[in-house]
PDB file of N, CA and C in Angstrom:
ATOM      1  N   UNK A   1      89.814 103.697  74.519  1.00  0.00           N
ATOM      2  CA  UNK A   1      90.436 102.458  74.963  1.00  0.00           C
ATOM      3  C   UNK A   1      90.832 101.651  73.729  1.00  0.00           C
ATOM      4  N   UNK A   2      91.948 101.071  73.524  1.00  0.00           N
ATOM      5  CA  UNK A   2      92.828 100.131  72.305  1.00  0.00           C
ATOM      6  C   UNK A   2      92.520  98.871  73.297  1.00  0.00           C
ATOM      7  N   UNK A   3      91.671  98.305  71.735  1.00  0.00           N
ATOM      8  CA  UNK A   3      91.691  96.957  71.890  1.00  0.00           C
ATOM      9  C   UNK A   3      92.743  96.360  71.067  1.00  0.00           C
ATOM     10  N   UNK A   4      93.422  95.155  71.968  1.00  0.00           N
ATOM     11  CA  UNK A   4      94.411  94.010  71.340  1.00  0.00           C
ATOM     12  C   UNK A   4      93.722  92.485  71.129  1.00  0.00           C
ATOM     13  N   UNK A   5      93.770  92.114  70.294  1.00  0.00           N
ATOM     14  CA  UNK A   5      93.312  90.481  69.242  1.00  0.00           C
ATOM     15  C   UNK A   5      94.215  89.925  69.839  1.00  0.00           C
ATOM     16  N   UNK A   6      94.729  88.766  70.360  1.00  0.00           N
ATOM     17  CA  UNK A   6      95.690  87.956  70.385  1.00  0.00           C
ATOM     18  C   UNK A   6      95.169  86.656  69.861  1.00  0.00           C
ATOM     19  N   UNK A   7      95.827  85.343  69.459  1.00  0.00           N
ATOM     20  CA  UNK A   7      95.114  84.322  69.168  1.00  0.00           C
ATOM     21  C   UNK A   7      94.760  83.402  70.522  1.00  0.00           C
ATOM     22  N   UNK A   8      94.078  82.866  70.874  1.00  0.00           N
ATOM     23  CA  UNK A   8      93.959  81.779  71.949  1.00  0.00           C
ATOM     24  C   UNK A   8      95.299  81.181  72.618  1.00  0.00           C
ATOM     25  N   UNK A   9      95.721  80.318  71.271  1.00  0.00           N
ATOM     26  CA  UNK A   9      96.967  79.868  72.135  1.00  0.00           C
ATOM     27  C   UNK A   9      98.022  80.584  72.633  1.00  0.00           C
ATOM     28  N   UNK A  10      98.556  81.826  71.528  1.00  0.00           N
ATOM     29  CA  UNK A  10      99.069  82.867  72.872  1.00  0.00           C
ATOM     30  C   UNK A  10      98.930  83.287  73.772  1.00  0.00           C
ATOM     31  N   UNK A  11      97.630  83.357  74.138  1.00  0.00           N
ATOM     32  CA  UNK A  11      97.240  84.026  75.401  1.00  0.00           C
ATOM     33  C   UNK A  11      97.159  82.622  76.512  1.00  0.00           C
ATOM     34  N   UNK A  12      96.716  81.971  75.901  1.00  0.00           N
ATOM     35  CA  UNK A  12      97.246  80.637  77.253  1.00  0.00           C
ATOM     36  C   UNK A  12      98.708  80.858  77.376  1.00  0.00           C
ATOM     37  N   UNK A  13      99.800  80.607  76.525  1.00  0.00           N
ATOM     38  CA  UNK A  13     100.919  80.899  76.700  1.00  0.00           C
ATOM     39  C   UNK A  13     101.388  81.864  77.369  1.00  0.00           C
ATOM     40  N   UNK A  14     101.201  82.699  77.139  1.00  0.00           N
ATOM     41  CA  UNK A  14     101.206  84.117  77.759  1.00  0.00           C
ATOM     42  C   UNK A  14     100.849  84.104  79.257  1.00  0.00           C
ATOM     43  N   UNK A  15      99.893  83.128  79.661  1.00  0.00           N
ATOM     44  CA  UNK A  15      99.118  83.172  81.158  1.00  0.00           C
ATOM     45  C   UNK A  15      99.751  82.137  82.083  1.00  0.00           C
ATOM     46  N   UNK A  16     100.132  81.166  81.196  1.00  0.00           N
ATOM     47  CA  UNK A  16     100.955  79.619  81.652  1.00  0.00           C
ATOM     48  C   UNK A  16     102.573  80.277  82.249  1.00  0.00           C
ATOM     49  N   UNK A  17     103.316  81.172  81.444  1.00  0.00           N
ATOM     50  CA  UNK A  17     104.456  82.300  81.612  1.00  0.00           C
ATOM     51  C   UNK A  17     104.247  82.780  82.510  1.00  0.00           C
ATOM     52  N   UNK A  18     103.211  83.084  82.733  1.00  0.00           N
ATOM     53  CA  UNK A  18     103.047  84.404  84.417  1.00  0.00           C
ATOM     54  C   UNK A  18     102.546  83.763  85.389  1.00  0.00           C
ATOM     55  N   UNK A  19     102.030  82.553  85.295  1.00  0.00           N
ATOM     56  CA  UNK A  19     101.595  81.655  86.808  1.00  0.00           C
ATOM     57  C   UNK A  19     102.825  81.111  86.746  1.00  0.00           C
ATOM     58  N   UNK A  20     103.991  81.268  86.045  1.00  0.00           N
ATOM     59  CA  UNK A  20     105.074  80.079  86.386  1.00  0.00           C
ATOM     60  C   UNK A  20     106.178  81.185  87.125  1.00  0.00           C
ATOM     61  N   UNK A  21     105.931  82.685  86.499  1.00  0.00           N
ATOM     62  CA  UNK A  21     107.086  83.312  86.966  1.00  0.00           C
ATOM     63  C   UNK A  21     106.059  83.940  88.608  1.00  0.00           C
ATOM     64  N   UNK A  22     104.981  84.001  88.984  1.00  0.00           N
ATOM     65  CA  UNK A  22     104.680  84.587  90.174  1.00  0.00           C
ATOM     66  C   UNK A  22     104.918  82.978  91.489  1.00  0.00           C
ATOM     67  N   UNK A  23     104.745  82.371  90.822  1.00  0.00           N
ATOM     68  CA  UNK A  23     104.859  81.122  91.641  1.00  0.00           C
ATOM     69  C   UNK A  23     106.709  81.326  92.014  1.00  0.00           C
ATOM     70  N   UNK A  24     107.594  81.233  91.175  1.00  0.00           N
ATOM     71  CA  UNK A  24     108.565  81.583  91.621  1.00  0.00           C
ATOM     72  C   UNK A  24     108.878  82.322  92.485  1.00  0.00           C
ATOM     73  N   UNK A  25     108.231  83.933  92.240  1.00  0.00           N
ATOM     74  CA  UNK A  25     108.393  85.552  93.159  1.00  0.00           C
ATOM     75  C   UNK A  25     108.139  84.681  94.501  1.00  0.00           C
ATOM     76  N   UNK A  26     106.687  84.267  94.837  1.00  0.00           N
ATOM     77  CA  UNK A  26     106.184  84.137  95.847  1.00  0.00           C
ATOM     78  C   UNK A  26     107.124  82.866  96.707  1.00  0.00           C
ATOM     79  N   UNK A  27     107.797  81.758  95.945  1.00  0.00           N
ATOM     80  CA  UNK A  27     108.826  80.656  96.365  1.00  0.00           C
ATOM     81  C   UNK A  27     109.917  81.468  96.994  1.00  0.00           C
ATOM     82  N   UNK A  28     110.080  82.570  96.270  1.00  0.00           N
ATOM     83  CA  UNK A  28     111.460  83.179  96.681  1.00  0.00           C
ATOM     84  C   UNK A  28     111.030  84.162  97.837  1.00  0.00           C
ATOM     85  N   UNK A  29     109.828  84.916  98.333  1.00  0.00           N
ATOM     86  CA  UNK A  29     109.677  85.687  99.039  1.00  0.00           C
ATOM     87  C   UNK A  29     109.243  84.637 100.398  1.00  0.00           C
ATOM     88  N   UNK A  30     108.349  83.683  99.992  1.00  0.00           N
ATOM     89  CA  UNK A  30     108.405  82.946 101.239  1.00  0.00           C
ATOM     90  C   UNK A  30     109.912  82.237 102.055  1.00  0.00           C
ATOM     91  N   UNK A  31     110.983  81.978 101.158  1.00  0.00           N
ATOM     92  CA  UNK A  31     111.946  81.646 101.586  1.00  0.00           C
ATOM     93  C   UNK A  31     112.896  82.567 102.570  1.00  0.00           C
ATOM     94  N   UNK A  32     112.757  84.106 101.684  1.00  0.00           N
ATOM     95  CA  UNK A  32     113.469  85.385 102.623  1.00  0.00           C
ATOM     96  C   UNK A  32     113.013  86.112 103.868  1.00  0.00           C
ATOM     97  N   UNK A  33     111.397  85.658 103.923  1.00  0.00           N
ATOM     98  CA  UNK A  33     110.278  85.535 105.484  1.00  0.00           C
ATOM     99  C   UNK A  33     110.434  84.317 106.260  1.00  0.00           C
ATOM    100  N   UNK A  34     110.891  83.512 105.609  1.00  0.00           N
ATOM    101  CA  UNK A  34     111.367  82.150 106.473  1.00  0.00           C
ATOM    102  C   UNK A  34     112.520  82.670 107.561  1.00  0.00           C
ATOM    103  N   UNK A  35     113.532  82.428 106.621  1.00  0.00           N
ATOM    104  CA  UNK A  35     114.870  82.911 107.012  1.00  0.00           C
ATOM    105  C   UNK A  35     115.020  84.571 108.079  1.00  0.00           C
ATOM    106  N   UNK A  36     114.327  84.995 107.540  1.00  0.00           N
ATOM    107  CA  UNK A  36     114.056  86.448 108.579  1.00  0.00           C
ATOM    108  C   UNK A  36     113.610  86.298 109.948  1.00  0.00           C
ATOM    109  N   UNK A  37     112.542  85.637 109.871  1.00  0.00           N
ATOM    110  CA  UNK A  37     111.449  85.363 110.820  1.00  0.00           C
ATOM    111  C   UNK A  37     112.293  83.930 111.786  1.00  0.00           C
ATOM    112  N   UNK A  38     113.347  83.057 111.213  1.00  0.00           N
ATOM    113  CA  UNK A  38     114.053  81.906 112.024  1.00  0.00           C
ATOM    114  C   UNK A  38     114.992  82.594 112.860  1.00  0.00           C
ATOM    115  N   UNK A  39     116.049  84.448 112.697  1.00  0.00           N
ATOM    116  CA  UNK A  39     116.765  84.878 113.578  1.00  0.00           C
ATOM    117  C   UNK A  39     115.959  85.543 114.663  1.00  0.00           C
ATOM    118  N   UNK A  40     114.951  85.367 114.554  1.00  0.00           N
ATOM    119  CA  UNK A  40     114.385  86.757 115.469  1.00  0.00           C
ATOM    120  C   UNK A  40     112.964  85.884 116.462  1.00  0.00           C
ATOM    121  N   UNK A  41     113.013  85.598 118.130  1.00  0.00           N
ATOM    122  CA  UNK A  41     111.871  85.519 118.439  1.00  0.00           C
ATOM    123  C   UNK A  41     111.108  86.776 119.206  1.00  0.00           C
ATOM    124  N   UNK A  42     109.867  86.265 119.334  1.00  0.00           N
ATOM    125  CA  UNK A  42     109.444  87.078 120.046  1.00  0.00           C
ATOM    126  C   UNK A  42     109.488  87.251 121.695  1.00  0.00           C
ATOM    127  N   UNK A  43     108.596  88.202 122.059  1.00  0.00           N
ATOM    128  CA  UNK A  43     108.921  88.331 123.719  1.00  0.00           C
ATOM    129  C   UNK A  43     108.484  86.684 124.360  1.00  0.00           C
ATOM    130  N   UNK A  44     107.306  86.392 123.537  1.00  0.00           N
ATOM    131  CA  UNK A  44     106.688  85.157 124.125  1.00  0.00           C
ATOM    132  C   UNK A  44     106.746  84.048 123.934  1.00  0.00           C
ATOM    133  N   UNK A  45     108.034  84.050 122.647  1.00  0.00           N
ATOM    134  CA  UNK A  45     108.610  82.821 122.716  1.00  0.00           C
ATOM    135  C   UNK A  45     109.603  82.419 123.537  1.00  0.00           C
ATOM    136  N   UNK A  46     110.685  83.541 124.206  1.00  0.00           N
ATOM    137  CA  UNK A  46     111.675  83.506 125.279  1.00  0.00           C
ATOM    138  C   UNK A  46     111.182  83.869 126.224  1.00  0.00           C
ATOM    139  N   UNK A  47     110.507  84.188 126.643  1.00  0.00           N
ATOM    140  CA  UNK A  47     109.786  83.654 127.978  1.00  0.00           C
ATOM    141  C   UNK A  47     109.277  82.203 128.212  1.00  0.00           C
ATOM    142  N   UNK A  48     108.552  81.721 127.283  1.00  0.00           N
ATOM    143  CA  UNK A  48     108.265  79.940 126.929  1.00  0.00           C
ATOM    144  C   UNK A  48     109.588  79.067 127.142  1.00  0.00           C
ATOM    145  N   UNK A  49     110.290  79.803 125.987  1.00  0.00           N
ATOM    146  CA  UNK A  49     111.920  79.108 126.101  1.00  0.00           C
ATOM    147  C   UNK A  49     112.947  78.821 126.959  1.00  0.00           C
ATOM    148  N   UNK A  50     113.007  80.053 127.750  1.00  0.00           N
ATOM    149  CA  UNK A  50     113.469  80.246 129.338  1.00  0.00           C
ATOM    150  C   UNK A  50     112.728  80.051 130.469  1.00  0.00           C
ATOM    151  N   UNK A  51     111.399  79.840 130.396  1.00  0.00           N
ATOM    152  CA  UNK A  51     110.582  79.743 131.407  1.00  0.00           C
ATOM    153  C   UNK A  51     110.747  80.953 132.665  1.00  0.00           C
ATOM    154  N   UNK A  52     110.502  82.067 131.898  1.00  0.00           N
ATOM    155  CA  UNK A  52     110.768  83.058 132.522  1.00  0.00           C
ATOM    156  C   UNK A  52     108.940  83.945 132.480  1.00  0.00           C
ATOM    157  N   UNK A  53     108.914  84.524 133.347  1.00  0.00           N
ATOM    158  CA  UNK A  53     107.714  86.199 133.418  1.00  0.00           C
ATOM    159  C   UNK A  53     108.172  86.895 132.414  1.00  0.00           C
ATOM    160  N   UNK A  54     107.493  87.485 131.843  1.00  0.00           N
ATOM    161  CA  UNK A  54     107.285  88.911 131.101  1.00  0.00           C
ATOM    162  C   UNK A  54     107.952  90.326 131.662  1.00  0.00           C
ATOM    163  N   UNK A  55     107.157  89.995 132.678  1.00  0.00           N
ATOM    164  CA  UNK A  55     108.721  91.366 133.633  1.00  0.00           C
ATOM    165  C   UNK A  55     109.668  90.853 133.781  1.00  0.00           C
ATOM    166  N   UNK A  56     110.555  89.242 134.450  1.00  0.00           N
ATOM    167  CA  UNK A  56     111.655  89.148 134.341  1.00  0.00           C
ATOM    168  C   UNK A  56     112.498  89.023 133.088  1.00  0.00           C
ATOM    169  N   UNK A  57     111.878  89.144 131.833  1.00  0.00           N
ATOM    170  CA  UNK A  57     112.357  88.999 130.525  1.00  0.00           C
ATOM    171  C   UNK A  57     112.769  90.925 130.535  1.00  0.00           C
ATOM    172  N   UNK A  58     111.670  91.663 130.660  1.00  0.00           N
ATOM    173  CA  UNK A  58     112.025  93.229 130.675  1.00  0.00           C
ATOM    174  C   UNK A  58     112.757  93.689 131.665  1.00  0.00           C
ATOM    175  N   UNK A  59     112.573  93.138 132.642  1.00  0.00           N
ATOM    176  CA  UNK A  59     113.658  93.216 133.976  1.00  0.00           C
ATOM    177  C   UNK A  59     115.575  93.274 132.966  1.00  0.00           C
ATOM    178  N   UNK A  60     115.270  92.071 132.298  1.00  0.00           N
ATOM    179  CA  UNK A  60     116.734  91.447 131.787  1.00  0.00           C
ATOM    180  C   UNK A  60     117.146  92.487 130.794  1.00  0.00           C
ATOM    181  N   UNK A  61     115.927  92.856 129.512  1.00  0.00           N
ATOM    182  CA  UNK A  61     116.115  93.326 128.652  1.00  0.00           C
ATOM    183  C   UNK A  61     116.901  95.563 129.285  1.00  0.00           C
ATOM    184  N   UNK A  62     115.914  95.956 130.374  1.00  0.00           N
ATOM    185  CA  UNK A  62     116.551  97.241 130.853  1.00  0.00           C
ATOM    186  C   UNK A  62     117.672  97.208 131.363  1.00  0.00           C
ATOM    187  N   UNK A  63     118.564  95.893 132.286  1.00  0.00           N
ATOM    188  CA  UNK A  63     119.939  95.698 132.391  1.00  0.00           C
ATOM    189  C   UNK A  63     120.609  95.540 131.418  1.00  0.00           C
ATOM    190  N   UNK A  64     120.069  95.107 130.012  1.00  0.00           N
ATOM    191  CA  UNK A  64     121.194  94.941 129.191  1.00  0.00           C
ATOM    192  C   UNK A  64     121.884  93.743 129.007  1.00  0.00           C
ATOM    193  N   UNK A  65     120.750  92.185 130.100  1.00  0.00           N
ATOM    194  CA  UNK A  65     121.205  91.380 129.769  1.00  0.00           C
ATOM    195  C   UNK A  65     121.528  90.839 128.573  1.00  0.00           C
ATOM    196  N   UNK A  66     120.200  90.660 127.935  1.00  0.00           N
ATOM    197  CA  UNK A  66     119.654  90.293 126.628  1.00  0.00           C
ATOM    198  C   UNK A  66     119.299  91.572 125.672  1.00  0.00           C
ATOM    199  N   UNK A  67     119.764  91.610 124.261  1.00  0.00           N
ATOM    200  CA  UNK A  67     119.589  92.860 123.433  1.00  0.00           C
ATOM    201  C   UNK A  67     118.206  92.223 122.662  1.00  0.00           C
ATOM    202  N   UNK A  68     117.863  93.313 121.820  1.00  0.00           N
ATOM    203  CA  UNK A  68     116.231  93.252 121.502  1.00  0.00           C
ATOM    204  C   UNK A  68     116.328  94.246 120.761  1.00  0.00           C
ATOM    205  N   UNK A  69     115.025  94.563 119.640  1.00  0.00           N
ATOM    206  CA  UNK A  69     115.158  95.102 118.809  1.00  0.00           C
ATOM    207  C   UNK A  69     113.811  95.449 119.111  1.00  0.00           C
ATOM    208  N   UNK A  70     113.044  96.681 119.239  1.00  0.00           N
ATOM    209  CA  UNK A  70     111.394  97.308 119.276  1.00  0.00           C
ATOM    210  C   UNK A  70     111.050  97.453 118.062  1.00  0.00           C
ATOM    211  N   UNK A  71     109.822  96.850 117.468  1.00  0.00           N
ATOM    212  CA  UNK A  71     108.846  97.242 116.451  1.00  0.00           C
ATOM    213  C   UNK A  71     107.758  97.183 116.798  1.00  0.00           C
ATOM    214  N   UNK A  72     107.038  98.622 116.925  1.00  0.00           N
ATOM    215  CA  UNK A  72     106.152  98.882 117.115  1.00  0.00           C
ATOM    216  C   UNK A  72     106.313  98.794 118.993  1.00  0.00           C
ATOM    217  N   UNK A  73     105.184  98.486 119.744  1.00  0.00           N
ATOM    218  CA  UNK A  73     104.940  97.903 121.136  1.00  0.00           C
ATOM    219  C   UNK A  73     105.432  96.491 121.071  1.00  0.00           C
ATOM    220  N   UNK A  74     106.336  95.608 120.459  1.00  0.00           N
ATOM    221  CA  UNK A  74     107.005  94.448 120.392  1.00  0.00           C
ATOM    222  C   UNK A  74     108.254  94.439 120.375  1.00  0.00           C
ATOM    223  N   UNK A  75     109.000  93.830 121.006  1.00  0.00           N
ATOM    224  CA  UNK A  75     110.053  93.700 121.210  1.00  0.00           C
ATOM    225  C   UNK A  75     110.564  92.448 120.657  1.00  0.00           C
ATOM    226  N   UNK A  76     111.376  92.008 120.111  1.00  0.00           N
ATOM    227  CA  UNK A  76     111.980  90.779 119.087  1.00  0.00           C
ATOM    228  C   UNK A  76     113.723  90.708 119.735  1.00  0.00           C
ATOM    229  N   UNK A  77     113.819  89.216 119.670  1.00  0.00           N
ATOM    230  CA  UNK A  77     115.040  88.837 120.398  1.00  0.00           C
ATOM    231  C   UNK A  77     116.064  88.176 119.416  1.00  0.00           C
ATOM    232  N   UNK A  78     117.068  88.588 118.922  1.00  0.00           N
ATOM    233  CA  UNK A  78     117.915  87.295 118.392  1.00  0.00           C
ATOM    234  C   UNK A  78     118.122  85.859 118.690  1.00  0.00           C
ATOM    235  N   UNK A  79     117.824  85.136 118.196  1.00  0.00           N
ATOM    236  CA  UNK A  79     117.962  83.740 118.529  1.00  0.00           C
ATOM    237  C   UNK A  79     119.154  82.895 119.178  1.00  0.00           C
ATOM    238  N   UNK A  80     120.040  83.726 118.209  1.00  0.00           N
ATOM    239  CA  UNK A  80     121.752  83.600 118.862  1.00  0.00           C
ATOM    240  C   UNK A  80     121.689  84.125 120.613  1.00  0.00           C
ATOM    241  N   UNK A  81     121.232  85.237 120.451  1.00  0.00           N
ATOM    242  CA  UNK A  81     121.041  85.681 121.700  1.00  0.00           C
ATOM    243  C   UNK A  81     120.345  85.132 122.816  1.00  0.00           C
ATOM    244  N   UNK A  82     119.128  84.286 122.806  1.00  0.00           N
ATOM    245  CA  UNK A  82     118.026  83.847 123.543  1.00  0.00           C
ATOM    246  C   UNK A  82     119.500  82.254 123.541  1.00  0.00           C
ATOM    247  N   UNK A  83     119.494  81.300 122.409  1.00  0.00           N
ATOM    248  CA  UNK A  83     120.297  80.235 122.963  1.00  0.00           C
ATOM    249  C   UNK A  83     121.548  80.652 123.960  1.00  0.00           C
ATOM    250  N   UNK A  84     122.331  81.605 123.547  1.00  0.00           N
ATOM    251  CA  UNK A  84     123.548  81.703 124.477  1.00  0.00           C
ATOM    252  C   UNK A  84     122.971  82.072 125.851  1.00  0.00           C
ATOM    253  N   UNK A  85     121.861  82.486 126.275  1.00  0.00           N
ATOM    254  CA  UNK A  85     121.258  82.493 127.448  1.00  0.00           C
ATOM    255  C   UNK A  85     121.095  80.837 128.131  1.00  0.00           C
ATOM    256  N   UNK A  86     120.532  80.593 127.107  1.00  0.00           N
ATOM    257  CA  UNK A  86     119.817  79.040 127.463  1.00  0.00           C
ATOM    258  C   UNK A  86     121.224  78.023 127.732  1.00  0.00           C
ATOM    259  N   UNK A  87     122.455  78.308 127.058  1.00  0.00           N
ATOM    260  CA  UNK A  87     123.486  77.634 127.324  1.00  0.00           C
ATOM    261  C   UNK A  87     124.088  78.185 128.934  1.00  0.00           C
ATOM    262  N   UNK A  88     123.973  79.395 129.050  1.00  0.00           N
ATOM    263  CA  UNK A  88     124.475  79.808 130.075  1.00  0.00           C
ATOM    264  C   UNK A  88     123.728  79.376 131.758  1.00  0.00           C
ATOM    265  N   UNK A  89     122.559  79.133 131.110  1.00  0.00           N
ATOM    266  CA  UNK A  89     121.660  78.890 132.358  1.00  0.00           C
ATOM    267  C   UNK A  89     121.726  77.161 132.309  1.00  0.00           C
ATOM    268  N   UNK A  90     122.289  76.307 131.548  1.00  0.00           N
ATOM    269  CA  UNK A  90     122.317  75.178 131.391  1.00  0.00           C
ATOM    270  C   UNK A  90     123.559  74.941 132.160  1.00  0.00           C
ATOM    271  N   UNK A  91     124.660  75.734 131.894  1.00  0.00           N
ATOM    272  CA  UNK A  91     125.951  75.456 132.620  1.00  0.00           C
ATOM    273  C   UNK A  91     125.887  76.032 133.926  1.00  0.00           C
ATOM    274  N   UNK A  92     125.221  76.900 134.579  1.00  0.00           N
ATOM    275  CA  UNK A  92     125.020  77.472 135.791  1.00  0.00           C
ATOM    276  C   UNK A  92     124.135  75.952 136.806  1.00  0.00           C
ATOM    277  N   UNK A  93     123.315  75.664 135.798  1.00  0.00           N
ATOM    278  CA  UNK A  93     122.823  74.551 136.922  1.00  0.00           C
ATOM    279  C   UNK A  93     123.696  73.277 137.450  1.00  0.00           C
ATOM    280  N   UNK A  94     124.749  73.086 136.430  1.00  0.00           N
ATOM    281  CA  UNK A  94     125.740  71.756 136.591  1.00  0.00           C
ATOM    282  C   UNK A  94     126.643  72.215 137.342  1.00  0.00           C
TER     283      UNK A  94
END
């Protein structure tokens, strides 16, 4: 095993450099899980949203009302998709 000497204040320097650049990574990765996670709900948020059942949400989703995307045993809804519902059922009641 090679040992390296550095002096003190480099190595603070050196450590002050890498808490400043992971703080960034992690600013920037929480921002692209933000943004990911704002197009897409889940089954149980459009059911909440629509005030709909769980089967009438899968009822909708096997006609082809509403499109959806499966990961895993979950199913995830576009947001675009879930509002243009919510507009449509807004203008159906007037």
């Amino acid at each position: 095993m090679e040992i390296v000497i550095i002096e003190k204040r480099a190595f603070e320097d050196f450590m002050a450099e890498v808490s400043l650049l992971t703080e960034k990574v992690n600013r920037l990765c929480s921002r692209k899980n933000e943004r990911r996670l704002k197009k897409w709900m889940d089954g149980e948020e459009v059911c909440r949203l629509l005030r709909l059942s769980p089967r009438t949400l899968q009822g909708m989703r096997d006609k082809g009302i509403i499109a959806c995307s499966q990961v895993g045993k979950k199913f995830y809804y576009r947001k675009e998709d879930v509002e243009g519902l919510v507009s449509e059922k807004q203008e159906a009641a007037l």
